[in-house]
Protein backbone atom coordinates (compact mmCIF):
# COMPACT_ATOMS: atom_id res chain seq x y z
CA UNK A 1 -28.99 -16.58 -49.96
CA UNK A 2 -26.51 -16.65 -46.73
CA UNK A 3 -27.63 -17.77 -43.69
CA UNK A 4 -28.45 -16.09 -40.50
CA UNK A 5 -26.63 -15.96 -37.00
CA UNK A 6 -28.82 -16.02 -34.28
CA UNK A 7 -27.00 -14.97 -31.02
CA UNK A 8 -28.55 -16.68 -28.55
CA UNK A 9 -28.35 -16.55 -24.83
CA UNK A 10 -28.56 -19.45 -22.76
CA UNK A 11 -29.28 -20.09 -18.52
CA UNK A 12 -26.27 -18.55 -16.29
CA UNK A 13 -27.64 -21.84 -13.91
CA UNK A 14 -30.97 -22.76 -13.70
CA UNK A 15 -32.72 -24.49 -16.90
CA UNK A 16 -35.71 -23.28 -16.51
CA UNK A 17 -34.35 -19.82 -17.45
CA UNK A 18 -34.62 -19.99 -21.24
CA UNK A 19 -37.33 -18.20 -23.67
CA UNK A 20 -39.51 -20.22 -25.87
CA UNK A 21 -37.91 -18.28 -28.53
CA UNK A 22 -34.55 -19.24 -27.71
CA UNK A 23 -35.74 -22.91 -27.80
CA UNK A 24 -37.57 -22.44 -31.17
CA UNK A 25 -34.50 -21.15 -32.67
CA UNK A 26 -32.42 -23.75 -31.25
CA UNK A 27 -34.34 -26.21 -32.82
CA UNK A 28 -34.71 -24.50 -35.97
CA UNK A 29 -31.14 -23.70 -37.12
CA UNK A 30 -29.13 -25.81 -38.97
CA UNK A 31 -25.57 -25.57 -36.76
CA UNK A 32 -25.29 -24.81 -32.93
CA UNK A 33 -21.76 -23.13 -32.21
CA UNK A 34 -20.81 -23.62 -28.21
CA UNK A 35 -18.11 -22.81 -25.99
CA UNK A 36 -18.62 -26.47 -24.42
CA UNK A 37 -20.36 -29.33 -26.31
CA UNK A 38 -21.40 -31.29 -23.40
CA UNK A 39 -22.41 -28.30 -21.56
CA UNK A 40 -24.51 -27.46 -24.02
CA UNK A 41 -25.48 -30.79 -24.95
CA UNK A 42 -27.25 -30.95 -21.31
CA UNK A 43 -29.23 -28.12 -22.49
CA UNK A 44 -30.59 -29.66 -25.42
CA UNK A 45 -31.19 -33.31 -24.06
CA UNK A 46 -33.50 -31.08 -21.37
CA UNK A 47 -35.68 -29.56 -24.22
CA UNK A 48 -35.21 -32.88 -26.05
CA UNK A 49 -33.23 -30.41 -29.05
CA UNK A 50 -31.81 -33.14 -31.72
CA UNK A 51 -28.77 -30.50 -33.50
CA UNK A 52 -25.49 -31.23 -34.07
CA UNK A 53 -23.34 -28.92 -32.38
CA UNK A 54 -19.46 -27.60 -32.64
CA UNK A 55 -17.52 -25.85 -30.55
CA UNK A 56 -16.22 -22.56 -30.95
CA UNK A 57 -13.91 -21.65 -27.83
CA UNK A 58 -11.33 -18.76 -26.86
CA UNK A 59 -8.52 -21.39 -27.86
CA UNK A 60 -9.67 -21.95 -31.60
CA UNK A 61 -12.21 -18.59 -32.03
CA UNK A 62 -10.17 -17.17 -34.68
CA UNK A 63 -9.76 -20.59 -36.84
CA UNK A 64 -13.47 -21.71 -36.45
CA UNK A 65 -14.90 -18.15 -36.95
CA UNK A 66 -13.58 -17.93 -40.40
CA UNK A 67 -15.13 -22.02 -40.95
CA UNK A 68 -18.86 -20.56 -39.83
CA UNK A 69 -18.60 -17.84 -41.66
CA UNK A 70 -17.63 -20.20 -44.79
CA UNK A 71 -21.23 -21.74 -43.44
CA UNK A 72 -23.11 -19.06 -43.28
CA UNK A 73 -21.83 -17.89 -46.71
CA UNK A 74 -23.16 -20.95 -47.80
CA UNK A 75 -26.54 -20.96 -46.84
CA UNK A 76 -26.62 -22.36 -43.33
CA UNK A 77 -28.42 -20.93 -40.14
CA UNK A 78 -26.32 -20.83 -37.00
CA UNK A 79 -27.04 -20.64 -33.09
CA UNK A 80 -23.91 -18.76 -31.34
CA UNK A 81 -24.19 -19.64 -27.38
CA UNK A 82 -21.56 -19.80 -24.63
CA UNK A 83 -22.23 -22.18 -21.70
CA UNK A 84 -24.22 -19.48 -19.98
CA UNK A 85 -25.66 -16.22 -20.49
CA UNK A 86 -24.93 -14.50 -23.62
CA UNK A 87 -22.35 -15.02 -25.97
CA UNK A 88 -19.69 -12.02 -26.62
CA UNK A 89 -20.43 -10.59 -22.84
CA UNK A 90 -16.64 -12.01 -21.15
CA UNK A 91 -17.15 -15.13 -23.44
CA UNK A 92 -16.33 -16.06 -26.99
CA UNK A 93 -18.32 -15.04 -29.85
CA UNK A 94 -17.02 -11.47 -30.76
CA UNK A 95 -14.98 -12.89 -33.33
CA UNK A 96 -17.61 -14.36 -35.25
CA UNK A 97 -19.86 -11.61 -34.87
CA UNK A 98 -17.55 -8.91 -36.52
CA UNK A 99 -16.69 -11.13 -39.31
CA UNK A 100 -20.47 -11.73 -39.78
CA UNK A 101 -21.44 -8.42 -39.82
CA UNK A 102 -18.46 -7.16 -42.02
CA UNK A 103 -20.05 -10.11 -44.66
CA UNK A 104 -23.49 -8.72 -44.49
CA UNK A 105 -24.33 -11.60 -42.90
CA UNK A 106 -27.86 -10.94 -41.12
CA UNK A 107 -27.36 -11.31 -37.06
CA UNK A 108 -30.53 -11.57 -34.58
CA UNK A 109 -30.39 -11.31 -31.38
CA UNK A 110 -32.20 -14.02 -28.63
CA UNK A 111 -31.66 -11.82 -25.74
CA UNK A 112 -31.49 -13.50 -21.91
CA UNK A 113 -29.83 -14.19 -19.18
CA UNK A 114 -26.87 -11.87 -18.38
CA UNK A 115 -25.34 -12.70 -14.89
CA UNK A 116 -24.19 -8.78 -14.77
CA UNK A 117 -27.62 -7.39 -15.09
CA UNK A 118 -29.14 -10.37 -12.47
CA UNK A 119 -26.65 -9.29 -10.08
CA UNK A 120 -27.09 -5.76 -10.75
CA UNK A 121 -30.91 -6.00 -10.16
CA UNK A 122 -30.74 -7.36 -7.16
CA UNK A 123 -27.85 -4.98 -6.06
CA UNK A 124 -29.64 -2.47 -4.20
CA UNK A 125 -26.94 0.16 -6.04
CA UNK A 126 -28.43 2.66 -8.44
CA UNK A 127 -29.13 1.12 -11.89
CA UNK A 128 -29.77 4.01 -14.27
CA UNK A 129 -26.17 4.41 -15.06
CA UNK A 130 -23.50 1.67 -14.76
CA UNK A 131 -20.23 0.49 -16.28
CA UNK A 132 -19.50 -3.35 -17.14
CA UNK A 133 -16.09 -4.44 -17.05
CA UNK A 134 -15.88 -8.08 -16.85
CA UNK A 135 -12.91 -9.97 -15.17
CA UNK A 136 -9.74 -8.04 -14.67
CA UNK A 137 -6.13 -9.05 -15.13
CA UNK A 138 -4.28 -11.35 -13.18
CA UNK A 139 -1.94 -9.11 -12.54
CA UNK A 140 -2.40 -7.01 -9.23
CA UNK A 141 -0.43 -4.21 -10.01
CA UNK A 142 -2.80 -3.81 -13.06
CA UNK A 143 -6.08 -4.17 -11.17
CA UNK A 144 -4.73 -1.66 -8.79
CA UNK A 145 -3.75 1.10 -11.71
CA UNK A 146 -7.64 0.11 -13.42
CA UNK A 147 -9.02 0.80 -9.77
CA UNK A 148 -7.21 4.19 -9.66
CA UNK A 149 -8.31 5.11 -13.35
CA UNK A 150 -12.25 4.72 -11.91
CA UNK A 151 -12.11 6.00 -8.91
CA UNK A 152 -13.15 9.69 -9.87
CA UNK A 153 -16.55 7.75 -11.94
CA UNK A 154 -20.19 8.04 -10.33
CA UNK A 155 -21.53 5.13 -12.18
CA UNK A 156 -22.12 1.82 -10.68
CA UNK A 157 -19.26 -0.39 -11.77
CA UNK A 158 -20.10 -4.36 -12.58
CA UNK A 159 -16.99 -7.01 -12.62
CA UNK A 160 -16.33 -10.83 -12.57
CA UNK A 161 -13.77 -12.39 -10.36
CA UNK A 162 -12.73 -15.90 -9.79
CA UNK A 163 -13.51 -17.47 -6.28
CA UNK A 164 -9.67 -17.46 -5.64
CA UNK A 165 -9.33 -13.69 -6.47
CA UNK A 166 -12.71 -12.43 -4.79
CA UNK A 167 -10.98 -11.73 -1.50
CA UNK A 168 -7.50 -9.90 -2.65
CA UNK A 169 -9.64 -8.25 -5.36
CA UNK A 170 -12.06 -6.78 -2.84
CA UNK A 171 -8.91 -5.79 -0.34
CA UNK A 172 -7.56 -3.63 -3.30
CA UNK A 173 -10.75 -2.18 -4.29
CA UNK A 174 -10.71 -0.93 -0.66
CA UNK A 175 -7.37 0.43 -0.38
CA UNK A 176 -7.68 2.39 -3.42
CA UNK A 177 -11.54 3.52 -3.69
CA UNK A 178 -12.30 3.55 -0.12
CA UNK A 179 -14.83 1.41 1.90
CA UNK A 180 -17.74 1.50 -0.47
CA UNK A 181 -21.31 -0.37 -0.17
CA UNK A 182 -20.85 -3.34 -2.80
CA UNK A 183 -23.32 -6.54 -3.73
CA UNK A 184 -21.31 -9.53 -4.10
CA UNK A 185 -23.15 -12.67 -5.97
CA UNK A 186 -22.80 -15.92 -6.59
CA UNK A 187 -24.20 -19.51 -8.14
CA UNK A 188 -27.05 -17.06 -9.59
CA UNK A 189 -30.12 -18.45 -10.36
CA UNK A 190 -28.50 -21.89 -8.66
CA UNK A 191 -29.28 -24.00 -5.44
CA UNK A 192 -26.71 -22.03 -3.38
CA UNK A 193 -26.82 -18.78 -4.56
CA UNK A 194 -25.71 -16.04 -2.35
CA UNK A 195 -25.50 -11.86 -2.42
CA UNK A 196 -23.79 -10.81 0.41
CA UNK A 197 -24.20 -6.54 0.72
CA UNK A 198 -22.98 -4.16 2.61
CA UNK A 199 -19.21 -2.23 3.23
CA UNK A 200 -16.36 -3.31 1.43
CA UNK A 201 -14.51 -4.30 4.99
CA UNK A 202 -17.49 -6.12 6.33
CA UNK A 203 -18.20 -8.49 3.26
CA UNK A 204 -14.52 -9.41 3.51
CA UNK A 205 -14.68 -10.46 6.93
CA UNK A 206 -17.52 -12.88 5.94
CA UNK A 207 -16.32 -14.68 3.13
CA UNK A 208 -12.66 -15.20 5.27
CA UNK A 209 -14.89 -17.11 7.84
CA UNK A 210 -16.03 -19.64 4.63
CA UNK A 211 -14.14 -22.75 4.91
CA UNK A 212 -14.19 -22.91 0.60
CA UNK A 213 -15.24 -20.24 -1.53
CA UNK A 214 -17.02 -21.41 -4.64
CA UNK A 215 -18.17 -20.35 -7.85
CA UNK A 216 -17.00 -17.67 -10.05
CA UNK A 217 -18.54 -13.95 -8.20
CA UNK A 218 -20.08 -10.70 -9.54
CA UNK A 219 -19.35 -7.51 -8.29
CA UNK A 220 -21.58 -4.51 -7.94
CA UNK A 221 -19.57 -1.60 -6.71
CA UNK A 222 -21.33 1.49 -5.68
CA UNK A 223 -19.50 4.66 -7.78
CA UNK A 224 -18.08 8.06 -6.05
CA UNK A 225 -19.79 9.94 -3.66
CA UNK A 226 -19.48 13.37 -2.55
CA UNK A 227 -17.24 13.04 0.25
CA UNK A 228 -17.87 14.37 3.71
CA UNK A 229 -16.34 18.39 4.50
CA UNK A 230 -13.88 16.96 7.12
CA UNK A 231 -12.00 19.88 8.76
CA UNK A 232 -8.58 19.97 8.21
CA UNK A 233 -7.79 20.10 11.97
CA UNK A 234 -9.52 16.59 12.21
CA UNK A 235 -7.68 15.27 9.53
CA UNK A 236 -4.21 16.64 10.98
CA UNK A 237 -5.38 15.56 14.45
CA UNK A 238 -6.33 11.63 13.28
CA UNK A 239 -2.87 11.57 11.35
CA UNK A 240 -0.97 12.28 14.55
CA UNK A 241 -3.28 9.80 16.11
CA UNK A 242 -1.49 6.98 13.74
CA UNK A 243 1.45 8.34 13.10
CA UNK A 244 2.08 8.02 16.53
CA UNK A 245 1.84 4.36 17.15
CA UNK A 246 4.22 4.37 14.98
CA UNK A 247 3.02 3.58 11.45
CA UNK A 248 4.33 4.27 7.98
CA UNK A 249 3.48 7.36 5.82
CA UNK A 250 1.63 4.78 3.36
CA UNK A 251 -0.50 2.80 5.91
CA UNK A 252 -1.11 6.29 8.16
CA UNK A 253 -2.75 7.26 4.63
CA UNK A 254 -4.42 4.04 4.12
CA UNK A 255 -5.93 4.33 8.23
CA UNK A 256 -7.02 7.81 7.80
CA UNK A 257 -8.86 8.02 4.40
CA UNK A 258 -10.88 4.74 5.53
CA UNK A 259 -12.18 5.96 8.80
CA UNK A 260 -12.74 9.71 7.64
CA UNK A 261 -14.03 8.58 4.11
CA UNK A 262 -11.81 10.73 2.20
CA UNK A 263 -9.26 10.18 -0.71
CA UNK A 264 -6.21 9.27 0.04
CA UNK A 265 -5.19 12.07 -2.30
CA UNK A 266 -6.47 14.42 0.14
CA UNK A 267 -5.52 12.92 3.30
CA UNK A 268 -1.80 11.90 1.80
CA UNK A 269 -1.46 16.23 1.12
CA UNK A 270 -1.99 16.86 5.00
CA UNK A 271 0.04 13.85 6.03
CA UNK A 272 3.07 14.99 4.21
CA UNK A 273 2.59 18.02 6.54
CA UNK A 274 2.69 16.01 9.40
CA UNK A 275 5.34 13.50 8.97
CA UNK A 276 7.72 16.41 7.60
CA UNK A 277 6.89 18.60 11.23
CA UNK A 278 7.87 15.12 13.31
């Protein structure tokens, strides 16, 4: 008979936050599969778990899955877990789970922490719909085109971002969706954890005034909403406003749709009117 693959998630921080079924399984299996051996080893010499372990990383996923598979094939009962939450949610294990599940191998599911639903709960944005998108590309231009491709969506929207990131991600979220209410977290469930809520523009100016940002952040970003009826007199009148002192087409945009809360689609349409008249 093959063996079973128990998916198990583990604390995003604190210990403590671990079912009694998690711990049961970890100490029944035969194999524990981690991202992080001593990582996970802490975890075990806490519950005072005696398994050996193996690690199964992003940097040797596709070799190893095919060895537990040849495992599981065999008989053997395996624990998947990352170093925190659960494995497969922007950390390895999807790998192993396909292959598993094309094998008929039987997966079960230990269900935990998550630090995108902890973050999200505590969010104070609307929960009943939401999209998950874990961390973005490096690349700026390609967070910016991803930003457009949302910005019509109503759902919350959930990300992870580095601490050296969080800023220049948040300043591009702004420019291109507008000055939304957003729940920033991080160290969840640890000694310093911290949610900082409120506009875009304001939790920027509080994490500039940290001396060192730490830990890696989740975003809660609130979707679209219906956007104020601004008269198109007001708009035209705000554009001279800027355009006057003397700025560019792009940042008159930029200056406008922030303090009228519109697109910039719809405020770049009237500013092409005005620019063209001066």
């Amino acid at each position: 008979m093959p063996g079973k693959l128990y998916v198990v998630s583990t604390p995003i921080g604190n210990l403590e936050d671990i079912t009694l079924r998690a711990i049961r399984i970890l100490k029944e299996v035969d194999l524990i599969a981690c991202e992080d051996t001593r990582v996970t080893k802490k975890l075990l010499s806490h519950y005072q778990i005696q398994k050996p372990v193996t690690s199964y990383h992003k940097h040797n996923e596709e070799v190893k899955a095919k060895e537990l598979l040849s495992l599981l094939e065999a008989g053997k009962n395996i624990a998947l877990v990352s170093d925190a939450g659960t494995p497969g949610i922007s950390d390895p294990g999807y790998r192993l789970i396909s292959l598993s599940q094309e094998k008929g191998i039987e997966l079960i599911s230990i269900p935990g922490p998550s630090a995108a639903i902890a973050a999200l709960s505590v969010s104070g944005l609307p929960t009943s719909s939401f999209s998950f998108f874990g961390f973005l590309t490096k690349s700026s231009k390609k967070r910016r085109e991803f930003f457009e491709s949302i910005r019509e969506s109503s759902q919350t929207i959930i990300l992870y971002e580095s601490p050296n990131r969080i800023i220049e991600t948040l300043y591009e979220i702004l420019e291109v969706l507008g000055d939304r209410q957003v729940s920033v977290s991080r160290e969840l469930t640890k000694m310093f954890e911290e949610t900082l809520r409120g506009k875009i523009s304001r939790v920027i100016e509080i994490l500039k005034q940290k001396e060192k940002i730490r830990g890696e952040f989740t975003i809660v970003l609130q979707g679209k909403v219906n956007e104020t009826v601004v008269p198109k007199d007001i708009i035209e009148k705000e554009l001279k406003v800027f355009r006057e002192k003397g700025l560019s087409l792009k940042d008159t945009v930029k200056e406008v749709s922030r303090k009228l809360r519109l697109s910039k689609s719809k405020v770049y349409k009237e500013a092409l009117k005005v620019f063209k008249a001066s």
